[in-house]
PDB file of N, CA and C in Angstrom:
ATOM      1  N   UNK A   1      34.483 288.306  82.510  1.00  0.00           N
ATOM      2  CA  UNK A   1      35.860 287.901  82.620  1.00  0.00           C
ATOM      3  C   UNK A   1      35.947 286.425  83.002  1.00  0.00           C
ATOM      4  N   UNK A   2      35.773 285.597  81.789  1.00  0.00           N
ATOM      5  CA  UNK A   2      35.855 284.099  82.582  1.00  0.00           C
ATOM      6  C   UNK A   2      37.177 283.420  82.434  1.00  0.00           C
ATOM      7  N   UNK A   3      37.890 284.240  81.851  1.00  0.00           N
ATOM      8  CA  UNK A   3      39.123 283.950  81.950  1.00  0.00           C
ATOM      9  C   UNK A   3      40.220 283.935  83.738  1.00  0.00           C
ATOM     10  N   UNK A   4      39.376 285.339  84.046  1.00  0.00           N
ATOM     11  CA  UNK A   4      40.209 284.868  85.388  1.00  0.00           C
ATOM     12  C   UNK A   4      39.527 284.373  86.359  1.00  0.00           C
ATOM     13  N   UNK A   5      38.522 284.115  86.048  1.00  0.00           N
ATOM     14  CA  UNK A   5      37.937 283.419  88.072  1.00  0.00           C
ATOM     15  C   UNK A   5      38.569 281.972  87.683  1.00  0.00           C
ATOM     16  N   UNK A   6      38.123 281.067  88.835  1.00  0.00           N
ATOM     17  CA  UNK A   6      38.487 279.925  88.886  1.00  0.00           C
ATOM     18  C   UNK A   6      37.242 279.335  89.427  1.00  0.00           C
ATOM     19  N   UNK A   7      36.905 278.244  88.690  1.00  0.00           N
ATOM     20  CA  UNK A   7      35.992 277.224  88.861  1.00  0.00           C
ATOM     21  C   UNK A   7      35.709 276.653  90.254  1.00  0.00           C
ATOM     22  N   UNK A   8      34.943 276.702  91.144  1.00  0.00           N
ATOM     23  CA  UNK A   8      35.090 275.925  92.305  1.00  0.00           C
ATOM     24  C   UNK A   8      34.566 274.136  91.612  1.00  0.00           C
ATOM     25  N   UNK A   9      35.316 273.539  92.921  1.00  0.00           N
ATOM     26  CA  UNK A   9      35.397 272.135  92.409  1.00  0.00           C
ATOM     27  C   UNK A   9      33.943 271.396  92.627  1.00  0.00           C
ATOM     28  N   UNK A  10      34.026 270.557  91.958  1.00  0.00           N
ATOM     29  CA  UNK A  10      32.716 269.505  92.276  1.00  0.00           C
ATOM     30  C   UNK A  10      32.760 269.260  93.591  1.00  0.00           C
ATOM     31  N   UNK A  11      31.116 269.217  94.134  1.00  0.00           N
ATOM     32  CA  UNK A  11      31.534 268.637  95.826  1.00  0.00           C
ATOM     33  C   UNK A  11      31.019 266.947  95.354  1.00  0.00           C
ATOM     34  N   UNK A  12      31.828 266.603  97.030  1.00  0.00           N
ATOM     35  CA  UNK A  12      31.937 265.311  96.964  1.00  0.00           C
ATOM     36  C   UNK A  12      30.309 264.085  96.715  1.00  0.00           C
ATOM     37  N   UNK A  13      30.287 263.266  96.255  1.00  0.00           N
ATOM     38  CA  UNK A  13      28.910 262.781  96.499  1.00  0.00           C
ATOM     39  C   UNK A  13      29.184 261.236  96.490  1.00  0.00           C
ATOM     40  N   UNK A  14      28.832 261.041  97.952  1.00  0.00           N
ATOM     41  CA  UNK A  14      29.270 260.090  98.423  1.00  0.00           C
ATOM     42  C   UNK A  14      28.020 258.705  98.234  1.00  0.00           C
ATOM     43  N   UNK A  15      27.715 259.006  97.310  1.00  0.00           N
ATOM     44  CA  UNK A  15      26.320 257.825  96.997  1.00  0.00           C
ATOM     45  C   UNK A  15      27.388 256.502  96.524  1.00  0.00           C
ATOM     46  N   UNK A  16      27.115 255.007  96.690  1.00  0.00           N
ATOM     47  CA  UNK A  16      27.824 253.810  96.198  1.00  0.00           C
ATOM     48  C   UNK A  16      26.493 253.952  95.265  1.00  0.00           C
ATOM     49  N   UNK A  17      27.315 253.077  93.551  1.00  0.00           N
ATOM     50  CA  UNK A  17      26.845 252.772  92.790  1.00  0.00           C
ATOM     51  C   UNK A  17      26.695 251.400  92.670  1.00  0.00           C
ATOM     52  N   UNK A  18      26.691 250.441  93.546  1.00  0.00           N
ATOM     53  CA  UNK A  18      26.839 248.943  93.009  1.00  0.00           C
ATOM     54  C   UNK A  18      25.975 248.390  94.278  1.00  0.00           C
ATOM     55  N   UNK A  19      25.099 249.626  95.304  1.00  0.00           N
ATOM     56  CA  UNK A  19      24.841 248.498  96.593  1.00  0.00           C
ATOM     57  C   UNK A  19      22.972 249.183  96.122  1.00  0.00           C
ATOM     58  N   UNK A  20      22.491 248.263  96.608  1.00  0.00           N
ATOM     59  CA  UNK A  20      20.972 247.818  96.438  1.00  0.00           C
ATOM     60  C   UNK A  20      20.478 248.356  98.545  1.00  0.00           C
ATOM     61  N   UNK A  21      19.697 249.764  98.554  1.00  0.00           N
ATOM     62  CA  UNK A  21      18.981 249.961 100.396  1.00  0.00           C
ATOM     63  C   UNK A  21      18.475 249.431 100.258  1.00  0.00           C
ATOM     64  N   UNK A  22      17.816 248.775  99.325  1.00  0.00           N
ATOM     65  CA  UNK A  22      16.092 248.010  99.827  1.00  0.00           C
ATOM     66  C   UNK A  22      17.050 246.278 100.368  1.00  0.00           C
ATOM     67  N   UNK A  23      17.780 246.043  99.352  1.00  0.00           N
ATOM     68  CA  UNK A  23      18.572 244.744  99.603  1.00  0.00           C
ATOM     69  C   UNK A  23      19.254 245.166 101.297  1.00  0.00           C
ATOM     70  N   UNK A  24      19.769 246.294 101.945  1.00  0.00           N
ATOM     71  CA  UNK A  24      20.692 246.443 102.734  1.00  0.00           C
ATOM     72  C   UNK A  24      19.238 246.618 104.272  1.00  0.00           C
ATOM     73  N   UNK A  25      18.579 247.165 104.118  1.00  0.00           N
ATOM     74  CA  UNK A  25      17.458 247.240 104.528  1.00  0.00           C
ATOM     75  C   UNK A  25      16.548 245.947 104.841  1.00  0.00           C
ATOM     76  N   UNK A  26      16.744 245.088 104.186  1.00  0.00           N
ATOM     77  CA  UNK A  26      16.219 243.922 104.392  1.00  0.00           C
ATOM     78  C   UNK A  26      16.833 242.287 105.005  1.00  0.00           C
ATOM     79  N   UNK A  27      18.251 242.429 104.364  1.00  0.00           N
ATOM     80  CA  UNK A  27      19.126 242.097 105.052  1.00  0.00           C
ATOM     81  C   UNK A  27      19.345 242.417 106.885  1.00  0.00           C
ATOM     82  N   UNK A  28      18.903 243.992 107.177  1.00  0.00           N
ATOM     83  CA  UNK A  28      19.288 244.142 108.510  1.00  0.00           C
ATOM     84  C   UNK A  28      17.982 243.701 109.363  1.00  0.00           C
ATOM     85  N   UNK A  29      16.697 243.930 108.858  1.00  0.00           N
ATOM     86  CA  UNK A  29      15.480 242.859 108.959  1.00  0.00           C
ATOM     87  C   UNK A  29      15.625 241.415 109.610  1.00  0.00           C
ATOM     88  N   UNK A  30      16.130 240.740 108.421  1.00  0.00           N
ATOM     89  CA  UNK A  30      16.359 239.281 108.460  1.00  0.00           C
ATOM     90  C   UNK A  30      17.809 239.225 109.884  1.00  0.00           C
ATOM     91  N   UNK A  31      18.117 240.002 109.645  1.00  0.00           N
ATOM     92  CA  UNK A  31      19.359 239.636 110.546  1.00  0.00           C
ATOM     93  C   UNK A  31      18.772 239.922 112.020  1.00  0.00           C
ATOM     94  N   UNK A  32      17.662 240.636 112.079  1.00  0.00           N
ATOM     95  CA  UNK A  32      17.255 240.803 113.540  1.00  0.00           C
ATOM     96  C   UNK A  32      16.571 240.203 113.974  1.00  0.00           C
ATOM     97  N   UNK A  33      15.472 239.815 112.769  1.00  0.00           N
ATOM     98  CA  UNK A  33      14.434 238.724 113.252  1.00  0.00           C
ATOM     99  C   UNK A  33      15.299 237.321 113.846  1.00  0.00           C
ATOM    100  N   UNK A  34      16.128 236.815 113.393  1.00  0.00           N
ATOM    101  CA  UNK A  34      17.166 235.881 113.383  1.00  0.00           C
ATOM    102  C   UNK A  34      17.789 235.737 115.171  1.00  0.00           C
ATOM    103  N   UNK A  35      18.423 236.931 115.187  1.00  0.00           N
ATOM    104  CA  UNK A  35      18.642 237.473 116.631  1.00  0.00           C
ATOM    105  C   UNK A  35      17.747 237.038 117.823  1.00  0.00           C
ATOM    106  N   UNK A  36      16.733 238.040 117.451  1.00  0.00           N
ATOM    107  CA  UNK A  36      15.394 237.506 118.534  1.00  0.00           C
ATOM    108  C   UNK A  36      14.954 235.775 118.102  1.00  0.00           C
ATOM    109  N   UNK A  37      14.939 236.026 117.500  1.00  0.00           N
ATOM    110  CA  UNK A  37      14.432 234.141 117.150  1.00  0.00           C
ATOM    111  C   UNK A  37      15.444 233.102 118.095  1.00  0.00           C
ATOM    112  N   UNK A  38      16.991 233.480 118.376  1.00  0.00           N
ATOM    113  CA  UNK A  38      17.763 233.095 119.056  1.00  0.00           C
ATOM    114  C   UNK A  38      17.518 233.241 120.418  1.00  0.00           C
ATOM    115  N   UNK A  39      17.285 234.228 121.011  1.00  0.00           N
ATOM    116  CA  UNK A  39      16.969 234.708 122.131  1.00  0.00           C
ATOM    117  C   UNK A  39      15.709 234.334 122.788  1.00  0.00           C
ATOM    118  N   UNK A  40      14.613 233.731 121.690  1.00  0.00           N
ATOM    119  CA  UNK A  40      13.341 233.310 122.157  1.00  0.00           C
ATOM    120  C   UNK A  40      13.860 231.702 123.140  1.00  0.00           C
ATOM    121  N   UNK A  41      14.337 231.288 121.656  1.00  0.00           N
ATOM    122  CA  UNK A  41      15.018 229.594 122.319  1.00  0.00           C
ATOM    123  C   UNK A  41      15.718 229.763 122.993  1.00  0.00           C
ATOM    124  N   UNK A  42      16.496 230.335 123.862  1.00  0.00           N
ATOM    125  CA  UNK A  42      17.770 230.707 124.934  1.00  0.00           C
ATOM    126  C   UNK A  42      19.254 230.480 124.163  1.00  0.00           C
ATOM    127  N   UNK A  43      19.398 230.234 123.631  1.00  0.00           N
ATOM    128  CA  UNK A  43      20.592 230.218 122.805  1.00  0.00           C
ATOM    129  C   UNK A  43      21.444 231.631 123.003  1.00  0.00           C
ATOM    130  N   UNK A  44      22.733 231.687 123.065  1.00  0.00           N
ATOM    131  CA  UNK A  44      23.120 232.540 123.328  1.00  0.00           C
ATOM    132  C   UNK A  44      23.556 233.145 122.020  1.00  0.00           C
ATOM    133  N   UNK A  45      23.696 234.261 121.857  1.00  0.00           N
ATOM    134  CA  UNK A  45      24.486 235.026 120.898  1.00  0.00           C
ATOM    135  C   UNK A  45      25.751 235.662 120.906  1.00  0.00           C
ATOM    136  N   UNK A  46      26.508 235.797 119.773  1.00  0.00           N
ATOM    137  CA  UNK A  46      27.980 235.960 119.794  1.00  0.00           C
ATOM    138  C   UNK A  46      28.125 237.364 119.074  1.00  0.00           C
ATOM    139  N   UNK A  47      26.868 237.965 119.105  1.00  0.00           N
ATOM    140  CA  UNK A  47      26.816 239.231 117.977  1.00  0.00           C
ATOM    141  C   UNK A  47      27.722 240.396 119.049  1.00  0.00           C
ATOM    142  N   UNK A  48      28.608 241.222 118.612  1.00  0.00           N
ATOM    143  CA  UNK A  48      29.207 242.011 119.273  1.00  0.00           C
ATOM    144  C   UNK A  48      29.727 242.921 118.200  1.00  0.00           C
ATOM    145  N   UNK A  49      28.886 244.003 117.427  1.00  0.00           N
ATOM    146  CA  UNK A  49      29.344 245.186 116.655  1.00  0.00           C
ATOM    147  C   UNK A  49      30.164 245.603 116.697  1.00  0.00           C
ATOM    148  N   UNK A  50      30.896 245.926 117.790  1.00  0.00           N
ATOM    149  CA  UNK A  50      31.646 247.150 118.327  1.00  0.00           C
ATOM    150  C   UNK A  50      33.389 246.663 117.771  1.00  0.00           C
ATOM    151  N   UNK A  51      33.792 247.420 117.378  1.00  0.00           N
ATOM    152  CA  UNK A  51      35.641 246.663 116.813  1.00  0.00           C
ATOM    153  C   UNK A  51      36.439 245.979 117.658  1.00  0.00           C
ATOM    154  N   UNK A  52      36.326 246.204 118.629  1.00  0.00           N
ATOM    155  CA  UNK A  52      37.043 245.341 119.869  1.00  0.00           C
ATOM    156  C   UNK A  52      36.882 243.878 119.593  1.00  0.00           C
ATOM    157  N   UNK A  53      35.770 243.410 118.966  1.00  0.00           N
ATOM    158  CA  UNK A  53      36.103 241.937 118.886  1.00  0.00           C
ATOM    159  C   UNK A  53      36.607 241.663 117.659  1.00  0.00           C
ATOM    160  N   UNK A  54      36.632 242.949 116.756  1.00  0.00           N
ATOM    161  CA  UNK A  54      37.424 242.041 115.151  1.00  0.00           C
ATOM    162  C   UNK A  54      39.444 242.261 115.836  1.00  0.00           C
ATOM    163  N   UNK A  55      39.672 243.168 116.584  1.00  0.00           N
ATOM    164  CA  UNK A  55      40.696 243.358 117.120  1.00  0.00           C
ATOM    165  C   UNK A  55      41.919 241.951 117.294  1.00  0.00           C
ATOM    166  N   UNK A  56      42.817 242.161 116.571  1.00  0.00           N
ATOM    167  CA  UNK A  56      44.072 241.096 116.873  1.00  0.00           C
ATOM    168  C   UNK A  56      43.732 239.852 115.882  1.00  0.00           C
ATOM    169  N   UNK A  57      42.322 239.537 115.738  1.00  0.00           N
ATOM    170  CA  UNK A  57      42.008 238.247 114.400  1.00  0.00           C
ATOM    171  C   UNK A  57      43.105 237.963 113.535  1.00  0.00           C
ATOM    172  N   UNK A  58      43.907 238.816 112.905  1.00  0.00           N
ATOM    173  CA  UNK A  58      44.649 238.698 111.894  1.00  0.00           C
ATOM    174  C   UNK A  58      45.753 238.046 112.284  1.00  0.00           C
ATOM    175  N   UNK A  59      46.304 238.475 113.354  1.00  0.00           N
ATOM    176  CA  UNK A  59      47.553 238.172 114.118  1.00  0.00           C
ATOM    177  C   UNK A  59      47.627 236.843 114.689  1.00  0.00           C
ATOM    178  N   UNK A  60      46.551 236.533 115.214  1.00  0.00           N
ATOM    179  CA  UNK A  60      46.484 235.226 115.930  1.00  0.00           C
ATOM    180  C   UNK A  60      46.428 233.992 115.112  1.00  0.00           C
ATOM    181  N   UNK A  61      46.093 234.283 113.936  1.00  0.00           N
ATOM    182  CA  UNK A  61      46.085 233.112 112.783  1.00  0.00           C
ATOM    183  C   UNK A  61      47.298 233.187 111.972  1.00  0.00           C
ATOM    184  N   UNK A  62      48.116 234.050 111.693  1.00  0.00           N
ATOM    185  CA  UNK A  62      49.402 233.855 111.043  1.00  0.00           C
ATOM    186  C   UNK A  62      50.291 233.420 112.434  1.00  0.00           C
ATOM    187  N   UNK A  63      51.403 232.739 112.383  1.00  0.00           N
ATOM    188  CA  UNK A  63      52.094 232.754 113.243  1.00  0.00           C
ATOM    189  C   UNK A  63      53.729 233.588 113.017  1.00  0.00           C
ATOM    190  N   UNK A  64      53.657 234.015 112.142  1.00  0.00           N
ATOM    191  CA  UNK A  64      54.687 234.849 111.691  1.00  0.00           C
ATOM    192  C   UNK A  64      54.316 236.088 112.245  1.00  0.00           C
ATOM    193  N   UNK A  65      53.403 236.642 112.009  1.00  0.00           N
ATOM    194  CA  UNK A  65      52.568 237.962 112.671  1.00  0.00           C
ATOM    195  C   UNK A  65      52.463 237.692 114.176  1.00  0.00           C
ATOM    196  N   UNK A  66      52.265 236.491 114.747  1.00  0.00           N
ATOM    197  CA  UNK A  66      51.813 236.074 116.309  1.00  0.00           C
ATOM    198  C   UNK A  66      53.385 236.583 116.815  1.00  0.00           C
ATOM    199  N   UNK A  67      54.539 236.024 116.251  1.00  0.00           N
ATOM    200  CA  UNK A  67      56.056 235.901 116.706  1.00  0.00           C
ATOM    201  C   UNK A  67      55.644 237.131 116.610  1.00  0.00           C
ATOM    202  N   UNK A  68      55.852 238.352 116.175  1.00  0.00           N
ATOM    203  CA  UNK A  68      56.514 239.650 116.245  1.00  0.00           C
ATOM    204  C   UNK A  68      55.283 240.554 117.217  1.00  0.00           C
ATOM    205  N   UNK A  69      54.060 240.147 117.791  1.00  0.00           N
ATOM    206  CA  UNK A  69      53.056 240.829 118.458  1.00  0.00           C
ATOM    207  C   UNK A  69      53.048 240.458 119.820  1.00  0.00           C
ATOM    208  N   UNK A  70      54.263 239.261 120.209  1.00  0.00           N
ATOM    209  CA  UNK A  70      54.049 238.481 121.314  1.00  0.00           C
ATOM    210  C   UNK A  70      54.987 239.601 122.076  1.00  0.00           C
ATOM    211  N   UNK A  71      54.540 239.696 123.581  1.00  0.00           N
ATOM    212  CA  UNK A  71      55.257 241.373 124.037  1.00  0.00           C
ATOM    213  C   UNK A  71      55.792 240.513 124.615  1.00  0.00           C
ATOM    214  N   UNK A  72      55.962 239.527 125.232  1.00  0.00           N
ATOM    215  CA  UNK A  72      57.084 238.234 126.064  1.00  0.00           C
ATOM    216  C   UNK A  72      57.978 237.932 124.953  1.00  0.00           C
ATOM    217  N   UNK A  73      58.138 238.223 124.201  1.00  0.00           N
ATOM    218  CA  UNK A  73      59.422 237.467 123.129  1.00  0.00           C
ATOM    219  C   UNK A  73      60.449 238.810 123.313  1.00  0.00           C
ATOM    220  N   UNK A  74      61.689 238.648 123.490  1.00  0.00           N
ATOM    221  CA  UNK A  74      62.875 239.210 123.352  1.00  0.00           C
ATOM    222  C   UNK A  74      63.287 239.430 122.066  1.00  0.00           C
ATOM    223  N   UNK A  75      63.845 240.628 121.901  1.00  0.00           N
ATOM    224  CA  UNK A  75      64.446 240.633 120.488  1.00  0.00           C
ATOM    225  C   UNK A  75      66.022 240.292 120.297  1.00  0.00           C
ATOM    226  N   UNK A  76      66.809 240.396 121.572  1.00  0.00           N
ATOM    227  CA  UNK A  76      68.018 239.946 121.207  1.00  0.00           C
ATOM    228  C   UNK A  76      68.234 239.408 122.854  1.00  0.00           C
ATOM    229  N   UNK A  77      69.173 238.180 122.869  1.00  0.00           N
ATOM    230  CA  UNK A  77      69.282 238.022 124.259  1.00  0.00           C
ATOM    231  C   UNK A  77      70.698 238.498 124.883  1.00  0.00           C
ATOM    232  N   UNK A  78      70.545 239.118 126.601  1.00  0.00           N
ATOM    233  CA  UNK A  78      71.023 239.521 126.732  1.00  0.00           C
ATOM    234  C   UNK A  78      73.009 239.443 126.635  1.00  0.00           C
ATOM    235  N   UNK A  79      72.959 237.855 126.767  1.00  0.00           N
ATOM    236  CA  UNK A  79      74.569 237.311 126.719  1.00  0.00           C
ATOM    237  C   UNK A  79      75.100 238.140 125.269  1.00  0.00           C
ATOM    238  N   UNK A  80      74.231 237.830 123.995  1.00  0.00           N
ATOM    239  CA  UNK A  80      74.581 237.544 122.574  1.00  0.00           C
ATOM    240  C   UNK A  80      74.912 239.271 122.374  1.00  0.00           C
ATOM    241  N   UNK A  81      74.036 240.710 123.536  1.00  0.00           N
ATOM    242  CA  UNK A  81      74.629 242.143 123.220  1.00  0.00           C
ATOM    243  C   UNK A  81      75.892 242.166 124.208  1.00  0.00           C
ATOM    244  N   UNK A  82      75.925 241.492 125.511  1.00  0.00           N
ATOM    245  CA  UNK A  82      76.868 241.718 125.848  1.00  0.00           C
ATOM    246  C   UNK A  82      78.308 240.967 125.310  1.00  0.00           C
ATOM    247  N   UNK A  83      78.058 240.311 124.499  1.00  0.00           N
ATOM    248  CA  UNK A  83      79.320 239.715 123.538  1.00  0.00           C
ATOM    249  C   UNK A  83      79.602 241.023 122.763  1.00  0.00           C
ATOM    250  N   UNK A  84      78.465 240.925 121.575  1.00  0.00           N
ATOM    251  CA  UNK A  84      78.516 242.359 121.075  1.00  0.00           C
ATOM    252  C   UNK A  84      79.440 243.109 121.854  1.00  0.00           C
ATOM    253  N   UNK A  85      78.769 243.381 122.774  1.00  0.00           N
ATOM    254  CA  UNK A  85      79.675 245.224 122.980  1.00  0.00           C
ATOM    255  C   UNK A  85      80.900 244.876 123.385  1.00  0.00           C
ATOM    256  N   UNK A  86      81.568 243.851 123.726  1.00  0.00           N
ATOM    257  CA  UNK A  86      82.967 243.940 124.324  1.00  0.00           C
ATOM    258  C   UNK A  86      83.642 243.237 123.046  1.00  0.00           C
ATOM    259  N   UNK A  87      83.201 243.205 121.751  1.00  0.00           N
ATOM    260  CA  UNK A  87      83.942 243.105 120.143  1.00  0.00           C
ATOM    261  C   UNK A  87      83.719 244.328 119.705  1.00  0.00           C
ATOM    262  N   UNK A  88      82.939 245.141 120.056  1.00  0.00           N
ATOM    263  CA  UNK A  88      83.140 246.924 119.685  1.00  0.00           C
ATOM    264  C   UNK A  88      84.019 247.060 120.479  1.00  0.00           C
ATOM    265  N   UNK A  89      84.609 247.035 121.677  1.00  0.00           N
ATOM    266  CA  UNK A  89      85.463 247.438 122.556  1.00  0.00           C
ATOM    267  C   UNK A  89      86.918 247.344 121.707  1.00  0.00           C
ATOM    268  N   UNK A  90      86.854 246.242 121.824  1.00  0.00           N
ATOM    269  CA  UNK A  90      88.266 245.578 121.469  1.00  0.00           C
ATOM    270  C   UNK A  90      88.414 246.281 119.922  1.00  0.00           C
ATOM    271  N   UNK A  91      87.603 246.259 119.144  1.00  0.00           N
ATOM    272  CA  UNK A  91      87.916 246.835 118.097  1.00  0.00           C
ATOM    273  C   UNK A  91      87.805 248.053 118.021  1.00  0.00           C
ATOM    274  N   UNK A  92      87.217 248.246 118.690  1.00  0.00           N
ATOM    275  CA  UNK A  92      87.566 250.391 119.202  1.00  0.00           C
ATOM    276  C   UNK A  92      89.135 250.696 119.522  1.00  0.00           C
ATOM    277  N   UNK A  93      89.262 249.856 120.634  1.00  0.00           N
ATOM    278  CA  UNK A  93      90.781 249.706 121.215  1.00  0.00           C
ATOM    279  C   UNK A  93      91.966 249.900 120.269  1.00  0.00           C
ATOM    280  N   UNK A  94      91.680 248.624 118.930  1.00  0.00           N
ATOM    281  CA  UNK A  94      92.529 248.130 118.023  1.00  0.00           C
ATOM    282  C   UNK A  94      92.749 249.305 116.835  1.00  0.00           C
ATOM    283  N   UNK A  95      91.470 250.139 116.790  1.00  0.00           N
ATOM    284  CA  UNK A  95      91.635 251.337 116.197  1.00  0.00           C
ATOM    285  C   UNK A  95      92.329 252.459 116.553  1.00  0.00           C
ATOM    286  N   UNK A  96      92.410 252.766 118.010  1.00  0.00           N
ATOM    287  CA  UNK A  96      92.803 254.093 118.677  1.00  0.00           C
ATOM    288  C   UNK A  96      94.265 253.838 118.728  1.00  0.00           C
ATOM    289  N   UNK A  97      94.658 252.508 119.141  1.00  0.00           N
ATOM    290  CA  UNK A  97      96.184 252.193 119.252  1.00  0.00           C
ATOM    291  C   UNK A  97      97.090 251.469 118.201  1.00  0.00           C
ATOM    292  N   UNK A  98      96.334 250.576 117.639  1.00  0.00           N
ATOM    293  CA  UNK A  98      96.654 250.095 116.798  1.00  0.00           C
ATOM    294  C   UNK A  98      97.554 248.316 117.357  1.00  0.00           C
ATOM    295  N   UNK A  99      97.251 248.076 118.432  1.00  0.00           N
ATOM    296  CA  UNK A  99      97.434 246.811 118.621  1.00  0.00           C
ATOM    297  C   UNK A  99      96.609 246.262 119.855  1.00  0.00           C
ATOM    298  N   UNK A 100      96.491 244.526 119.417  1.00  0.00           N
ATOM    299  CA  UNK A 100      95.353 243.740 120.138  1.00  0.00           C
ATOM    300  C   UNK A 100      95.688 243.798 122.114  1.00  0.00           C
ATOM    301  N   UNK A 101      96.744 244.071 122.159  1.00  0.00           N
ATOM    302  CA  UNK A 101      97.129 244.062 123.621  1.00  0.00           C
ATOM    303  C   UNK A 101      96.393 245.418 124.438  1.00  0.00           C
ATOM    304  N   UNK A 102      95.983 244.715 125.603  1.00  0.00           N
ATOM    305  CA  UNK A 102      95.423 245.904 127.029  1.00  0.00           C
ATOM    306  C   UNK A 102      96.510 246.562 127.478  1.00  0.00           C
TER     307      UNK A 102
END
């Protein structure tokens, strides 16, 4: 009956087709020897894997992105809502009664 079963799906196979281990493998080689070679001469290193240091990069170089991430910037100041709300008032007022007078 192959009409009614159903096919289970391909499983996933997560191999990349375009990257070279022996190239990725050798690369991480060179990159360590490099390291210690730094560390022999005292030189300090800036290597830090971990995501915390790619963290905020993006933001700090646009300044359009900096304005809206800065937690000290206000979004409206306070005089310009309290204007606001007492022109909802008045025009609340002007609706319920139908004239500008208190």
């Amino acid at each position: 009956m192959g009409m009614f079963t159903t096919r289970e799906p391909r499983r996933f196979r997560g191999v990349h087709i375009y990257t070279s281990e022996r190239k990725d493998k050798l690369d991480k080689i060179v990159e360590q020897a490099k390291r210690e070679e730094q560390l022999e001469r005292g030189e300090s290193t800036d290597y830090r894997p971990d995501i915390e240091s790619y963290r905020g990069k993006f933001t700090q170089n646009s300044s359009r992105l900096s304005r809206f991430t800065d937690p000290d910037r206000r979004r409206l100041h306070p005089g310009v809502a309290i204007a606001i709300i007492v022109v909802l008032f008045i025009v609340w007022h002007w609706i319920l009664t139908g004239n500008w007078r208190f």
